[in-house]
Protein backbone atom coordinates (compact mmCIF):
# COMPACT_ATOMS: atom_id res chain seq x y z
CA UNK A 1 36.10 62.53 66.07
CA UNK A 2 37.43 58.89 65.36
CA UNK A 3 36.99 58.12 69.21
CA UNK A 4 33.43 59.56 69.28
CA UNK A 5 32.60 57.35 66.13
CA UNK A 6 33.53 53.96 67.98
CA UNK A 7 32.33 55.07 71.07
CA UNK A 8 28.69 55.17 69.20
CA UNK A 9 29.16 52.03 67.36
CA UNK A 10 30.47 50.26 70.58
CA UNK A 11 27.31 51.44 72.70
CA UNK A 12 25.06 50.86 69.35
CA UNK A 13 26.15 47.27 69.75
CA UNK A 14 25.96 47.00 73.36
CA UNK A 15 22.19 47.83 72.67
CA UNK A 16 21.05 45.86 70.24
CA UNK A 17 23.00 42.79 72.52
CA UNK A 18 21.16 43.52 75.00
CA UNK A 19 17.72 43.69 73.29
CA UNK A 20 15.48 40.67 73.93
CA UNK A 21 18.12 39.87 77.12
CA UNK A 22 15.59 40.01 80.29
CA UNK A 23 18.30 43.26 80.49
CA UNK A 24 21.04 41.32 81.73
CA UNK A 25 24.43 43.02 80.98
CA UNK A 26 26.40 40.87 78.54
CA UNK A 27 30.59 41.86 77.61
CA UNK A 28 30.20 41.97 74.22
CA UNK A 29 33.72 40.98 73.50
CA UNK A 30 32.62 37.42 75.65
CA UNK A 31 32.37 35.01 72.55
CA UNK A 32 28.44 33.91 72.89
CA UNK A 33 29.15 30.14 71.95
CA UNK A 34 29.07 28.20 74.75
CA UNK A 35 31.77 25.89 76.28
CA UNK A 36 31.77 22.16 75.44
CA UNK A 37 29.56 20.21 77.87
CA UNK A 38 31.14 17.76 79.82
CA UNK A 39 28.80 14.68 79.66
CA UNK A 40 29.80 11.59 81.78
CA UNK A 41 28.54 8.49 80.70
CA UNK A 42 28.14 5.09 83.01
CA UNK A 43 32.11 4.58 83.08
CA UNK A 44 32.07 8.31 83.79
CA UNK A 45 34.63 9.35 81.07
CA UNK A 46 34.79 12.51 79.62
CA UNK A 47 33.20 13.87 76.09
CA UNK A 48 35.28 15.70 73.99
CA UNK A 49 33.89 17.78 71.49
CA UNK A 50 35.39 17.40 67.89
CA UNK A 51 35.34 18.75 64.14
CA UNK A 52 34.09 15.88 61.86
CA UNK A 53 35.66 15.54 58.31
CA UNK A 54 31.92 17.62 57.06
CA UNK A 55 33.13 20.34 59.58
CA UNK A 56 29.79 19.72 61.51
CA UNK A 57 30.48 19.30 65.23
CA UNK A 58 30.25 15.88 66.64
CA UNK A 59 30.15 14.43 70.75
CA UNK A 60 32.87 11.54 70.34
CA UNK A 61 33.38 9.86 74.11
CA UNK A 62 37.42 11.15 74.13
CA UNK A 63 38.61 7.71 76.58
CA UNK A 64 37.27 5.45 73.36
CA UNK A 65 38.03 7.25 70.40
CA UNK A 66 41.02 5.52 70.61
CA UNK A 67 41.61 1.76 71.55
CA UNK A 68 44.36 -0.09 72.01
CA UNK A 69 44.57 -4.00 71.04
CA UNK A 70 46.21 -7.14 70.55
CA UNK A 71 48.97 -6.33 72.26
CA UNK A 72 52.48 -8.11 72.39
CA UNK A 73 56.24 -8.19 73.46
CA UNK A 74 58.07 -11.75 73.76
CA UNK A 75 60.82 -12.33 76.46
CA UNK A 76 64.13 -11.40 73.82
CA UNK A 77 61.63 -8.92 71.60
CA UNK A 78 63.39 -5.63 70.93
CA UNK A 79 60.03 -4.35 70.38
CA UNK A 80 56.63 -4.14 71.35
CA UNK A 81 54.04 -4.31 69.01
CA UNK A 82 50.25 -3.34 69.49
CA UNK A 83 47.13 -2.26 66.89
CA UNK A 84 45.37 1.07 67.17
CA UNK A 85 41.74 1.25 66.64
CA UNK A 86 39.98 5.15 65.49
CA UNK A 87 36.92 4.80 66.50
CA UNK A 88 36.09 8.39 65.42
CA UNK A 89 34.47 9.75 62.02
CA UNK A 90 38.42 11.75 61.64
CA UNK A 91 41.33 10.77 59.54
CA UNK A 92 43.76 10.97 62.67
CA UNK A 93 47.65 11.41 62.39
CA UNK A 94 49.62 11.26 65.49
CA UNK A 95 48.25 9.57 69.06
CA UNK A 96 50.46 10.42 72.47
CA UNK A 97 49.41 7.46 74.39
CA UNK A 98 50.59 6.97 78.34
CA UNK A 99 51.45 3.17 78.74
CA UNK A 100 51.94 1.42 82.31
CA UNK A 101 53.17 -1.22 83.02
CA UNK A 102 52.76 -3.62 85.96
CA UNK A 103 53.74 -7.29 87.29
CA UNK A 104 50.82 -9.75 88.34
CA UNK A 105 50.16 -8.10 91.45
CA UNK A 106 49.40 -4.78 90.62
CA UNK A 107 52.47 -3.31 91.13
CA UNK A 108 53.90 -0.88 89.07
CA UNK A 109 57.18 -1.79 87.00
CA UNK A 110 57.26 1.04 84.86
CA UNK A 111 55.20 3.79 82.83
CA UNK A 112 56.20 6.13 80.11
CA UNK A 113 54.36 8.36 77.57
CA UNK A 114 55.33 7.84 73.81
CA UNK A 115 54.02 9.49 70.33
CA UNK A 116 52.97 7.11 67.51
CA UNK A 117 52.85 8.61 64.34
CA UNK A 118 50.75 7.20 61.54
CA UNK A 119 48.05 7.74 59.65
CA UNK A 120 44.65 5.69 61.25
CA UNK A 121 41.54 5.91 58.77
CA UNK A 122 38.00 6.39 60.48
CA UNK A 123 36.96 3.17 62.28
CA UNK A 124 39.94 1.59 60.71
CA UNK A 125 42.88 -0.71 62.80
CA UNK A 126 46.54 -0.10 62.22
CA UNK A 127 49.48 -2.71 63.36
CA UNK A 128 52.20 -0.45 65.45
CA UNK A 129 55.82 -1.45 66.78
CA UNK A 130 57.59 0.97 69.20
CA UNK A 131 61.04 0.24 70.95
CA UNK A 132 60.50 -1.73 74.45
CA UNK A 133 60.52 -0.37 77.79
CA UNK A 134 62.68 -3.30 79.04
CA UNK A 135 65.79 -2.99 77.42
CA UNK A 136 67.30 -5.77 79.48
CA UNK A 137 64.81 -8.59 77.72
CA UNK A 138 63.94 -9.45 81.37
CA UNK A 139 60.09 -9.15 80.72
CA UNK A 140 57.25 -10.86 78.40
CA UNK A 141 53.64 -9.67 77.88
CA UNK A 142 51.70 -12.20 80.28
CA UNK A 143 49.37 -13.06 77.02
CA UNK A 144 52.36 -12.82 74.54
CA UNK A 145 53.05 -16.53 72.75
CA UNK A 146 55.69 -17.97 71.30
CA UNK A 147 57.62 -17.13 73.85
CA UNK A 148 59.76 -20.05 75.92
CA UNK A 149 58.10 -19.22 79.63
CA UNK A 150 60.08 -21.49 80.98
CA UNK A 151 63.20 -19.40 80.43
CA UNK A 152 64.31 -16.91 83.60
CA UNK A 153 61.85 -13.88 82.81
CA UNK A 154 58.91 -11.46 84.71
CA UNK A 155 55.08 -11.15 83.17
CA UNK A 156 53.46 -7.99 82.98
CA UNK A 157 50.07 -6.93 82.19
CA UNK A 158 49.80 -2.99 80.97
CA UNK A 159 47.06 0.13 81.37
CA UNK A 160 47.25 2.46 78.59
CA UNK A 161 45.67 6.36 78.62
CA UNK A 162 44.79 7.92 75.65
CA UNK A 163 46.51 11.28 76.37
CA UNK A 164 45.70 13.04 72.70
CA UNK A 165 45.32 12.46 69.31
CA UNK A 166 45.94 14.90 66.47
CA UNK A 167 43.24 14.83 63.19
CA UNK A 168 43.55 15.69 59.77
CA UNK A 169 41.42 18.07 57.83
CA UNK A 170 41.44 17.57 54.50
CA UNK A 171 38.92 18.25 51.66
């Protein structure tokens, strides 16, 4: 009796889903939403689709909502230090950035993903400092001052990625 009841309800469903279909078969256990569009502007980067902090869906471009500035790490710096800019409507948390890093010429010295943790208002800038990739002190940011260039050491210009970047909800 219980499996002729769903049966009906099931096959009750599947006809009012396809009502008002042009009688095109539809799985009704398919969620009906459809998939985030991928929209490619003139840089063709990739739209993301995310939750703003009024829970209404918002397009935010995904390669920007996230920039990187102001960059620095001296010759005998331990450290690097850069600002993050959220360029999003989201309070957002964490950011897993991939940073490479190359000598004048193009050439690849080094790369390496890292996590920065931190809370970044909406459309706010925040002042970050993450151990160095050169642990020998044998580099300098080519823009970096203060530093004595003069002094035995390799420039390096960097690329960064914006791999993900986690937001908070909150009320």
């Amino acid at each position: 009796m219980k499996h002729v009841l769903f049966l009906i309800i099931v096959l009750s469903c599947n006809c009012i889903l396809l009502s008002g279909q042009n009688n095109v078969p539809k799985n009704p256990f398919v969620p009906r939403t459809q998939p985030a569009r991928i929209i490619t502007n003139k840089k063709d980067t990739v739209q993301n689709t995310l939750c703003g902090k009024s829970g209404s869906l918002r397009k935010t471009d995904f390669a920007h909502a996230i920039d990187m500035l102001g960059f620095e790490k001296r010759l005998n710096d331990r450290t690097e230090t850069f600002m993050l800019q959220n360029n999003t409507e989201n309070l957002v948390t964490r950011v897993k950035l991939k940073i490479t890093y190359r000598a004048p010429n193009g050439k690849m010295i080094d790369y390496r993903e890292i996590m920065v943790d931190g809370e970044l208002l909406p459309h706010t800038t925040r002042q970050f400092e993450i151990e160095s990739f050169d642990k020998g002190k044998r580099y300098y940011f080519h823009k970096s001052t203060g530093g004595n260039k003069k002094l035995e050491g390799y420039p390096f210009h960097i690329q960064f990625s914006l791999l993900r970047y986690d937001i908070a909800i909150t009320q």
